[in-house]
Protein backbone atom coordinates (compact mmCIF):
# COMPACT_ATOMS: atom_id res chain seq x y z
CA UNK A 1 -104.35 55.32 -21.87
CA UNK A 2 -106.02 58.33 -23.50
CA UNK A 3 -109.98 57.68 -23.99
CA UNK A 4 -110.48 55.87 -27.56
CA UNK A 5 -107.40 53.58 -27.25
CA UNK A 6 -107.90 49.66 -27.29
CA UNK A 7 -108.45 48.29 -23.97
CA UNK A 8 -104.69 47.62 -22.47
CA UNK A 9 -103.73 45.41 -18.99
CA UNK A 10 -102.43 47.82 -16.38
CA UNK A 11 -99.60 46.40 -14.08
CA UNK A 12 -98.26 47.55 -10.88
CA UNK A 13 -97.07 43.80 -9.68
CA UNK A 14 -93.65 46.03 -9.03
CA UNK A 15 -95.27 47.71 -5.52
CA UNK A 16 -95.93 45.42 -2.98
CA UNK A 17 -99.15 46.56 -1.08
CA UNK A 18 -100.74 49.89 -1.83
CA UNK A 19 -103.99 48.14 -3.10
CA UNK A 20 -106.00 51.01 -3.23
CA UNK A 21 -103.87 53.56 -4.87
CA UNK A 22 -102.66 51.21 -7.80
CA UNK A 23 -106.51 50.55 -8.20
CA UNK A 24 -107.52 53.82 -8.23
CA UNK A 25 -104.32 54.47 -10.65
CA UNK A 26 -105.78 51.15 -12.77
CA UNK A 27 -108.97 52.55 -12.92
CA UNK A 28 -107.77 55.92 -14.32
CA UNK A 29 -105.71 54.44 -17.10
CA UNK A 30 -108.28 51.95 -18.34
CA UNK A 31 -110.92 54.65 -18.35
CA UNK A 32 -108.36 57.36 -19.65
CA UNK A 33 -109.66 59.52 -17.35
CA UNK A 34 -106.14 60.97 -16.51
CA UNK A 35 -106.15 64.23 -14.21
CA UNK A 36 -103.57 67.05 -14.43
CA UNK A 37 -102.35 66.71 -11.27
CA UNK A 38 -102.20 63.95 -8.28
CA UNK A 39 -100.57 64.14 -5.10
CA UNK A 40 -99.13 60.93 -3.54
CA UNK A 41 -99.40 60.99 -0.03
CA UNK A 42 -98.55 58.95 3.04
CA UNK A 43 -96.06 57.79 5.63
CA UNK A 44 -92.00 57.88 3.97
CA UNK A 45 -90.54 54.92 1.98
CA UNK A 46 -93.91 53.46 1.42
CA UNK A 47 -93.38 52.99 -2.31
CA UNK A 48 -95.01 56.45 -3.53
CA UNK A 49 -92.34 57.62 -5.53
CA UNK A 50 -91.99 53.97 -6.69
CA UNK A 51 -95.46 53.93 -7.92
CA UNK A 52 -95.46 57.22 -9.34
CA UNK A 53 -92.67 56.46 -11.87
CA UNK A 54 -94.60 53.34 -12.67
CA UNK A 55 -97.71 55.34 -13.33
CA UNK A 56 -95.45 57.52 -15.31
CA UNK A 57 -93.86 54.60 -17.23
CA UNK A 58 -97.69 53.39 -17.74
CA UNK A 59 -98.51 56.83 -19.18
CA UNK A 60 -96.19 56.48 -22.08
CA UNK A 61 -95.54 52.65 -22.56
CA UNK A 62 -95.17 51.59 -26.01
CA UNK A 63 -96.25 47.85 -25.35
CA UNK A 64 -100.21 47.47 -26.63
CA UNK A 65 -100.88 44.43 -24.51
CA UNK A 66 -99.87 45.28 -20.78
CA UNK A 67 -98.65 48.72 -19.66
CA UNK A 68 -95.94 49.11 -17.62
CA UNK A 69 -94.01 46.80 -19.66
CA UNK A 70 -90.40 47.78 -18.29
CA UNK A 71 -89.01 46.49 -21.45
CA UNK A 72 -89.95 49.32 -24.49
CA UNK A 73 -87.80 51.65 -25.21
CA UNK A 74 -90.33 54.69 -23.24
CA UNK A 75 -90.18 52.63 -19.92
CA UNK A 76 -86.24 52.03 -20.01
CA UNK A 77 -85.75 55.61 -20.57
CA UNK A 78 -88.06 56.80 -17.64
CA UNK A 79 -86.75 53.87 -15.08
CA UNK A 80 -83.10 55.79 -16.04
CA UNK A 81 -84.68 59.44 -15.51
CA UNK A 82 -83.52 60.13 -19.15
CA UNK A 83 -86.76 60.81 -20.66
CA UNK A 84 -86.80 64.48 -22.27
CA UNK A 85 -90.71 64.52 -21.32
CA UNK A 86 -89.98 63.37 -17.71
CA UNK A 87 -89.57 66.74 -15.71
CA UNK A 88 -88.16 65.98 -11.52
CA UNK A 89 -88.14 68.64 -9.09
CA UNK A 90 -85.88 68.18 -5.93
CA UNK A 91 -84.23 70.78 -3.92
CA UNK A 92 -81.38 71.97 -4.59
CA UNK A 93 -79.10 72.18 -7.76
CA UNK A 94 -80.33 69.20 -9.69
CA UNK A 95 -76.68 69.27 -10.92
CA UNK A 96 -75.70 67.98 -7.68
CA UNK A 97 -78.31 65.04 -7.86
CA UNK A 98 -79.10 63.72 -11.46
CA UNK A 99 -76.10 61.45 -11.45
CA UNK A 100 -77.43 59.78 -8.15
CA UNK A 101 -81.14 59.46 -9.23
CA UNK A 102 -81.91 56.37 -9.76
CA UNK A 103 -78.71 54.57 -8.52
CA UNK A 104 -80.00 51.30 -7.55
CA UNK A 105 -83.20 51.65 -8.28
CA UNK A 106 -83.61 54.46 -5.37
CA UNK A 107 -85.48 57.66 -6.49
CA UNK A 108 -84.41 59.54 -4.03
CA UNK A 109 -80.42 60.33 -4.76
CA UNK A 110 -78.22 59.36 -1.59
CA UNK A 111 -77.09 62.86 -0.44
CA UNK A 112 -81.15 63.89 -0.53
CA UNK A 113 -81.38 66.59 2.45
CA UNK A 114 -85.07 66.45 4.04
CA UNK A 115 -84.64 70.20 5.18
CA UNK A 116 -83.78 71.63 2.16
CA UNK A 117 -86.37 73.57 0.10
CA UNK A 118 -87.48 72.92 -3.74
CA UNK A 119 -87.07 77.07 -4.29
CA UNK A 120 -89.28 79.65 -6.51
CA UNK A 121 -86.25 79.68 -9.03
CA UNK A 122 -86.77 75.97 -9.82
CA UNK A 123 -90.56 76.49 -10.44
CA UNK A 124 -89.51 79.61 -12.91
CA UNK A 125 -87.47 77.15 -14.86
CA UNK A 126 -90.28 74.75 -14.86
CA UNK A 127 -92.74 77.37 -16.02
CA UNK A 128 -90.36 78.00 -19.00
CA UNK A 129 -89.69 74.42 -20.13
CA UNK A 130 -93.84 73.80 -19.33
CA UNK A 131 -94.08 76.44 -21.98
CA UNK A 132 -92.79 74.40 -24.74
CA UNK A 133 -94.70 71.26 -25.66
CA UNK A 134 -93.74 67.65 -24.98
CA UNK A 135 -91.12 66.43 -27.03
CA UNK A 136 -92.64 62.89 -27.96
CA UNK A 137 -94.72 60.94 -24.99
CA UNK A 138 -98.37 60.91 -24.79
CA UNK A 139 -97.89 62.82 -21.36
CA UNK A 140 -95.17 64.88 -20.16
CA UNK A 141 -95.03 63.88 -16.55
CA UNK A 142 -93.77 66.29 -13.58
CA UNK A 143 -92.65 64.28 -10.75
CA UNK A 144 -92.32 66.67 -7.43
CA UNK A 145 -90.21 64.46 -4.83
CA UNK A 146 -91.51 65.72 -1.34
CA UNK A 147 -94.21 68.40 -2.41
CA UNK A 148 -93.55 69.47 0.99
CA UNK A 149 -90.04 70.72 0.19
CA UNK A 150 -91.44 73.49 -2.09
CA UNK A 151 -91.04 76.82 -0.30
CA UNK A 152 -94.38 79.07 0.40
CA UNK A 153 -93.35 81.29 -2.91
CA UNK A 154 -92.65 78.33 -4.82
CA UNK A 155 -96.07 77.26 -3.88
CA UNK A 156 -97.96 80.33 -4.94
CA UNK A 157 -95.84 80.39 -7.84
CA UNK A 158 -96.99 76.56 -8.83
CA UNK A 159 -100.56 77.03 -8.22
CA UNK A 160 -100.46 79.35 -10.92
CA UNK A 161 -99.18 76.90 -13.33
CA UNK A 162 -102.11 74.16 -11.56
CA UNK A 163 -105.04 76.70 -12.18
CA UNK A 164 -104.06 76.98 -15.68
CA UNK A 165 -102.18 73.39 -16.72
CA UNK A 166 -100.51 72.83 -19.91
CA UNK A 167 -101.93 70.18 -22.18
CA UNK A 168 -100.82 66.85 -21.92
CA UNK A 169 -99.16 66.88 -19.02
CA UNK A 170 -99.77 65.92 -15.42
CA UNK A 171 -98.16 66.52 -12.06
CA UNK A 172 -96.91 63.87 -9.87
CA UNK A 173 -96.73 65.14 -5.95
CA UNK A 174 -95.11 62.98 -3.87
CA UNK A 175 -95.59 63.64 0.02
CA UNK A 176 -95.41 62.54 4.02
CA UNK A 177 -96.68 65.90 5.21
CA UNK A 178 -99.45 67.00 2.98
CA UNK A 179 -100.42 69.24 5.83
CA UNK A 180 -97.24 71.45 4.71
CA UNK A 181 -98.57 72.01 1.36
CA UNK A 182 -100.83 74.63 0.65
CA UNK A 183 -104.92 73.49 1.14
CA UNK A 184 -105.48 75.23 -2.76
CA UNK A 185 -102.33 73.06 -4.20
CA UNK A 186 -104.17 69.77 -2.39
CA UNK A 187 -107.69 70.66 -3.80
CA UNK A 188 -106.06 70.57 -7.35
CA UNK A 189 -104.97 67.34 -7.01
CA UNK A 190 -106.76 63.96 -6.88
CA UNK A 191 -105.51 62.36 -4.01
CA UNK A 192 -103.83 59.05 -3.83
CA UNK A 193 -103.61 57.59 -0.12
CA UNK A 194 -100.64 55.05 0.53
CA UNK A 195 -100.24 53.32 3.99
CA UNK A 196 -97.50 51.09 5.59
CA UNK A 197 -97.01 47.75 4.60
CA UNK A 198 -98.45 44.76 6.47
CA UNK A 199 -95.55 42.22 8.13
CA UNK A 200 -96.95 39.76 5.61
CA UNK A 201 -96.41 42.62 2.63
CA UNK A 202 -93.23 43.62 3.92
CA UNK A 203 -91.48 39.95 4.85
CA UNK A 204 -92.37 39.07 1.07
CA UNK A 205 -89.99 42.18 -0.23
CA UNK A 206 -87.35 41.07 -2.17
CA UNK A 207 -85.14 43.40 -1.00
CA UNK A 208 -81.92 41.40 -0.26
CA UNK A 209 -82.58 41.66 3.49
CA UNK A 210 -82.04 39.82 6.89
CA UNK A 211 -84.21 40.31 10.01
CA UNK A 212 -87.17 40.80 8.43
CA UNK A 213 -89.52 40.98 10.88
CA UNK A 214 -87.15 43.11 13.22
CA UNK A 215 -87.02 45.55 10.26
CA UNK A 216 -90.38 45.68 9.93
CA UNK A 217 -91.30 46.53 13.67
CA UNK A 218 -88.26 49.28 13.47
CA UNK A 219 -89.12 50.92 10.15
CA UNK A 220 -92.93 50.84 11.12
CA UNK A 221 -93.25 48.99 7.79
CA UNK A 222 -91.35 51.43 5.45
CA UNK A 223 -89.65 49.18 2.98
CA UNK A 224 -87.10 52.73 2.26
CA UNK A 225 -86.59 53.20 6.08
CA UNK A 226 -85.76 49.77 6.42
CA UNK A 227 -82.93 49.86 3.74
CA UNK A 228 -81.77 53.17 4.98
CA UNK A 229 -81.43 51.15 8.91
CA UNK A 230 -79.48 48.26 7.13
CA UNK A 231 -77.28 51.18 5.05
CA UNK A 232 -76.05 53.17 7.56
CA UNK A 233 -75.35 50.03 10.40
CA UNK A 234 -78.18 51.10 12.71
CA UNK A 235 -78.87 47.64 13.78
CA UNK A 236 -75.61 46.75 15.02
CA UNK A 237 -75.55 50.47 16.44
CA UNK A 238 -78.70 49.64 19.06
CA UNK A 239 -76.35 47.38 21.24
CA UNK A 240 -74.22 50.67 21.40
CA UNK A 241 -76.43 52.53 22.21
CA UNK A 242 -77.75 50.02 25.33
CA UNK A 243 -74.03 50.01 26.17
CA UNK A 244 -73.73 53.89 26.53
CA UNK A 245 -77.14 53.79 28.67
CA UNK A 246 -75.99 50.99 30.53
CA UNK A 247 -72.07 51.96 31.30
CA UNK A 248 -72.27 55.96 30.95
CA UNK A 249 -69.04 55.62 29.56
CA UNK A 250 -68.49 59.38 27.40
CA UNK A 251 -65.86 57.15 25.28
CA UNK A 252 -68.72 54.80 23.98
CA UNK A 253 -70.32 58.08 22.38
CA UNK A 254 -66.80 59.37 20.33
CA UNK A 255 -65.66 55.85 19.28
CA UNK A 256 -68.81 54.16 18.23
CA UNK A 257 -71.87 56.38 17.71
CA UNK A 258 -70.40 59.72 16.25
CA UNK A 259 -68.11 57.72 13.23
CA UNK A 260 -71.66 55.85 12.70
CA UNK A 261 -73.42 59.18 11.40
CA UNK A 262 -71.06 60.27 9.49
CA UNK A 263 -71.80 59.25 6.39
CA UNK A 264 -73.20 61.09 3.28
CA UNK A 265 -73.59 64.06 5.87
CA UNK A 266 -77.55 63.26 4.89
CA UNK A 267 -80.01 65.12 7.55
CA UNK A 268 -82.20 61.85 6.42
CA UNK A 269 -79.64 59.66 8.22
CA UNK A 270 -80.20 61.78 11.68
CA UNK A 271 -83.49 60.72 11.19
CA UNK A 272 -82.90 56.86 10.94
CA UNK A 273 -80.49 57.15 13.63
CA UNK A 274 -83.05 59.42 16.06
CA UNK A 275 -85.93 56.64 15.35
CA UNK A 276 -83.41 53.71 16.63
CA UNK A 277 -82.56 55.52 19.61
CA UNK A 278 -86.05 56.61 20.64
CA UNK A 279 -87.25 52.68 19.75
CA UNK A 280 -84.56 51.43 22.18
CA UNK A 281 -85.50 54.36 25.21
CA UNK A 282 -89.54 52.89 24.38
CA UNK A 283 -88.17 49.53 25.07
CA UNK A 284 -86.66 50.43 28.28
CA UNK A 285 -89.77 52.03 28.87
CA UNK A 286 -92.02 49.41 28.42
CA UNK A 287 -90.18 46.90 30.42
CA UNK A 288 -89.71 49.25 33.16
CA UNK A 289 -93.53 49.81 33.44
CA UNK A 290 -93.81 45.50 33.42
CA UNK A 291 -95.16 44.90 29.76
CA UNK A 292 -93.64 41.55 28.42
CA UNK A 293 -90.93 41.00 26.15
CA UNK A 294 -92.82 40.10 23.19
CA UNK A 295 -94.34 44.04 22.55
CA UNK A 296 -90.86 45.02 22.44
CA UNK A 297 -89.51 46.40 19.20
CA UNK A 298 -86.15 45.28 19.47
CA UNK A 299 -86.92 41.58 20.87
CA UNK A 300 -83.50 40.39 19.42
CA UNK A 301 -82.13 42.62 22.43
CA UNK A 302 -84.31 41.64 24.86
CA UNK A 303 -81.69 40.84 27.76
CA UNK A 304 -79.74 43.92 27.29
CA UNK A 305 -82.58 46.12 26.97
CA UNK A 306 -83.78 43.96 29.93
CA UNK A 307 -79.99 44.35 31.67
CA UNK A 308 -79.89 48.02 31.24
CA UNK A 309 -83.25 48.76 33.06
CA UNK A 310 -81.79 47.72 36.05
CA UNK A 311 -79.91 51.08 36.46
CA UNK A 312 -82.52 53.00 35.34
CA UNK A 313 -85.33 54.63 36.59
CA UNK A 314 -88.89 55.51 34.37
CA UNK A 315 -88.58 58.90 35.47
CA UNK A 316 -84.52 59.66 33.41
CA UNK A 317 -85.47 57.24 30.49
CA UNK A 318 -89.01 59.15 30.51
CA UNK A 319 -86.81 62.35 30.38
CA UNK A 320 -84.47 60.98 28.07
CA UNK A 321 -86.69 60.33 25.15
CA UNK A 322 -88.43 63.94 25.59
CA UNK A 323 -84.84 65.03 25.11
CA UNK A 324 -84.27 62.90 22.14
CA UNK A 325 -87.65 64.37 20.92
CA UNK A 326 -86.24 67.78 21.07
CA UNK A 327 -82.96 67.24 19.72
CA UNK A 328 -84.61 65.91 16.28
CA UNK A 329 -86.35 68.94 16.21
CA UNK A 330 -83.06 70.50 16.13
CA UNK A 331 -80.96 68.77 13.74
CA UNK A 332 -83.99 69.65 11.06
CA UNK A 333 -82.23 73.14 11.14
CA UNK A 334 -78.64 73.62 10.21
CA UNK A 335 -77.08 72.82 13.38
CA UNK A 336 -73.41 71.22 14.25
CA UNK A 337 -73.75 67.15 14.04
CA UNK A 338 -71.48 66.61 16.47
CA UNK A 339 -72.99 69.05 18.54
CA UNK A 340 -76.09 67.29 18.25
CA UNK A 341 -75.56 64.09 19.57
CA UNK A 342 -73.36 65.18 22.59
CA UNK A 343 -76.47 67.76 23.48
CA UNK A 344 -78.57 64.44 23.05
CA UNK A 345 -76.79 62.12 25.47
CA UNK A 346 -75.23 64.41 27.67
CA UNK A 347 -78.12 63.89 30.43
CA UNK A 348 -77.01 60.06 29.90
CA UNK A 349 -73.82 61.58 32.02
CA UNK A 350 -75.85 63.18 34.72
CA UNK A 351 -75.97 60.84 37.35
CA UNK A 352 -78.18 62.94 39.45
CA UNK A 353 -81.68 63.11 36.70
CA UNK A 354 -84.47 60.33 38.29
C-alpha cells in the first residue's frame, strides 16, 4: 500500500512458515514503506519465489479489504505471469520458458537449468523496457529467479539500474547463494531471510504427498525439493541404489539408475538425484560407526541400509561419498550425463578400495 491509503489486511496464509519474512513484508505494506529493491534469500524450495509473487500480487491488488486477494482481476493476471507490469528474468531465452512458468503453480518452469547464466543482454532489454513507465499497476515489479544466475557483467550492468531506480517499481531477488551476488547489489537491497520448514510446518503442506516425514528428513525441509524427489521417482530409486552397493552388479547401474535421470535433461534433477545418493552413503555411514536406526534419514530402509553395511567397510563408503561430492561438482559444468554417473559409481566396482 502506498503511504496515505486506508489501512488494508495483508495476507500471506498461502506460505506455510517463513514468519519473519511475511512480517517484515506485512509491516512494509501497512506502513507503505515499500523499498526499490529486496533480495529473498535462503536455502532452495523454501517458498521465496512463492512469497515474492504474493508480495507482488499484494503490491497491486485491487481488493480494499485484504490484499492478496487471489480473486481481482490484478492478482489472477500476476498468479498467470501475464501482467504487462510484471517483468521475470531467468536465464536463457525466455521464449523457451514462458509457456512453462507457472504450470502448476511452480515458478520455476520444468526444464529450469541451475548452471545457466541470466546474461548482460537480458539486463539491456530490461534497461529498455525499465525506461518506459508502468503500464497500469501501482508498482511494476521485477522478479529475478536465482539472483545468483546473473553473470558478473550482468551484475555491474544491474547495479547501474539499482543506484539510479525507476519510479514505481521494485526489484524482487530471489536467491540460495547470496554469497554469489555482488556485496554492492546486496547492500541495495533490504534483505528478507527465509529458513527451512519445521516437520510440523512441512507435514501440514497440502501438497498431495505421501511419506511426509521421510520427505521432510530427505529434502532437509524444502517443500520444492521434496516435490522434485516424488517427480523424478527418487524414492523408489534409494532401494536401487542399496542394491548396486550391495550386489556390485554394473547391470543395476544401465537398467535402473541411468533411465531414472533422464528426464527433462534438467541439471536440477542431478541435484535431487546426487542428494539421495549421498543421504543413503550417510546412512551406511552412520550405522557403520554404531549410531541407532532412528537418526537415520531413510528409516523406511533401515534393514537394507542395515544389510548392505555388512559388505562394507567405513573406509570405501567414507571414500565413496567424497567421490559423490566431487562428481556434483562436475555435472554443474556441461559434462556427459551418462558419463557422470558411471565416473560416480565406478569405485562401487573396485573390489580392492577399503
Amino acid at each position: 500500500m502506498q503511504k496515505g491509503e486506508p489501512q488494508v489486511k495483508v495476507d500471506f496464509g498461502k506460505i506455510a512458515g517463513q514468519e519473519r519474512a511475511k512480517a517484515f513484508l506485512s509491516a512494509a505494506l501497512s506502513g507503505g514503506d515499500i523499498a526499490s529493491a529486496y533480495l529473498f534469500e535462503g536455502p532452495e524450495g523454501v517458498g521465496k519465489a512463492t512469497l515474492a509473487l504474493e508480495f507482488a500480487k499484494a503490491l497491486n491488488c485491487e481488493n480494499p479489504k485484504v490484499r492478496p486477494c487471489n480473486r481481482c482481476r490484478t492478482c489472477r493476471m500476476i498468479s498467470g505471469f501475464s501482467h504487462l507490469d510484471l517483468i521475470v528474468l531467468l536465464p536463457g531465452d525466455p521464449e523457451e520458458w514462458m509457456e512453462e512458468i507457472g504450470k502448476d503453480g511452480r515458478i520455476r518452469p520444468p526444464s529450469y537449468d541451475p548452471t545457466r547464466e541470466i546474461s548482460i543482454n537480458q539486463i539491456r532489454e530490461l534497461k529498455k523496457e525499465l525506461s518506459k513507465a508502468p503500464y497500469e499497476a501501482r508498482y511494476r515489479v521485477v522478479l529475478i529467479l536465482n539472483a545468483e544466475n546473473l553473470s558478473l557483467e550482468a551484475q555491474n550492468a544491474f547495479l547501474k539500474t539499482l543506484e539510479e531506480p525507476p519510479p514505481r517499481t521494485t526489484f524482487l531477488l530471489i536467491s540460495s547463494q547470496p554469497e554469489k551476488v555482488l556485496p554492492t547489489i546486496v547492500s541495495r537491497a533490504r534483505r528478507v531471510k527465509f529458513a527451512p520448514l519445521d516437520e510440523d510446518e512441512f507435514v501440514s503442506l497440502d501438497l498431495g504427498l505421501k511419506e511426509k516425514k521421510l520427505l521432510f528428513r530427505l529434502s532437509g525441509g524444502s517443500p520444492g525439493k521434496a516435490l522434485k524427489l516424488v517427480e523424478l521417482g527418487l524414492l523408489d530409486l534409494r532401494k536401487d541404489l542399496l542394491n548396486l552397493l550391495r550386489t556390485r552388479e554394473p547391470d543395476v547401474v544401465g537398467n535402473k539408475i541411468l533411465p531414472s535421470l533422464q528426464g527433462s535433461g534438467s541439471k536440477g534433477d542431478l541435484e535431487a538425484f546426487f542428494n539421495v545418493y549421498q543421504s543413503v552413503l550417510r546412512d551406511l555411514l552412520l550405522l557403520k560407526i554404531g549410531v541407532g536406526r532412528n537418526l537415520l534419514t531413510n528409516q523406511d530402509l533401515a534393514p537394507q541400509v542395515e544389510k548392505t553395511t555388512r559388505n562394507m567397510s567405513t573406509v570405501e563408503i567414507s571414500a565413496l561419498l567424497e567421490i559423490s561430492f566431487k562428481v556434483e561438482v562436475l555435472s554443474r559444468k556441461n559434462t556427459n550425463r551418462d558419463l557422470l554417473i558411471y565416473t560416480l559409481f565406478r569405485p562401487v566396482f573396485d573390489r580392492d578400495q577399503g
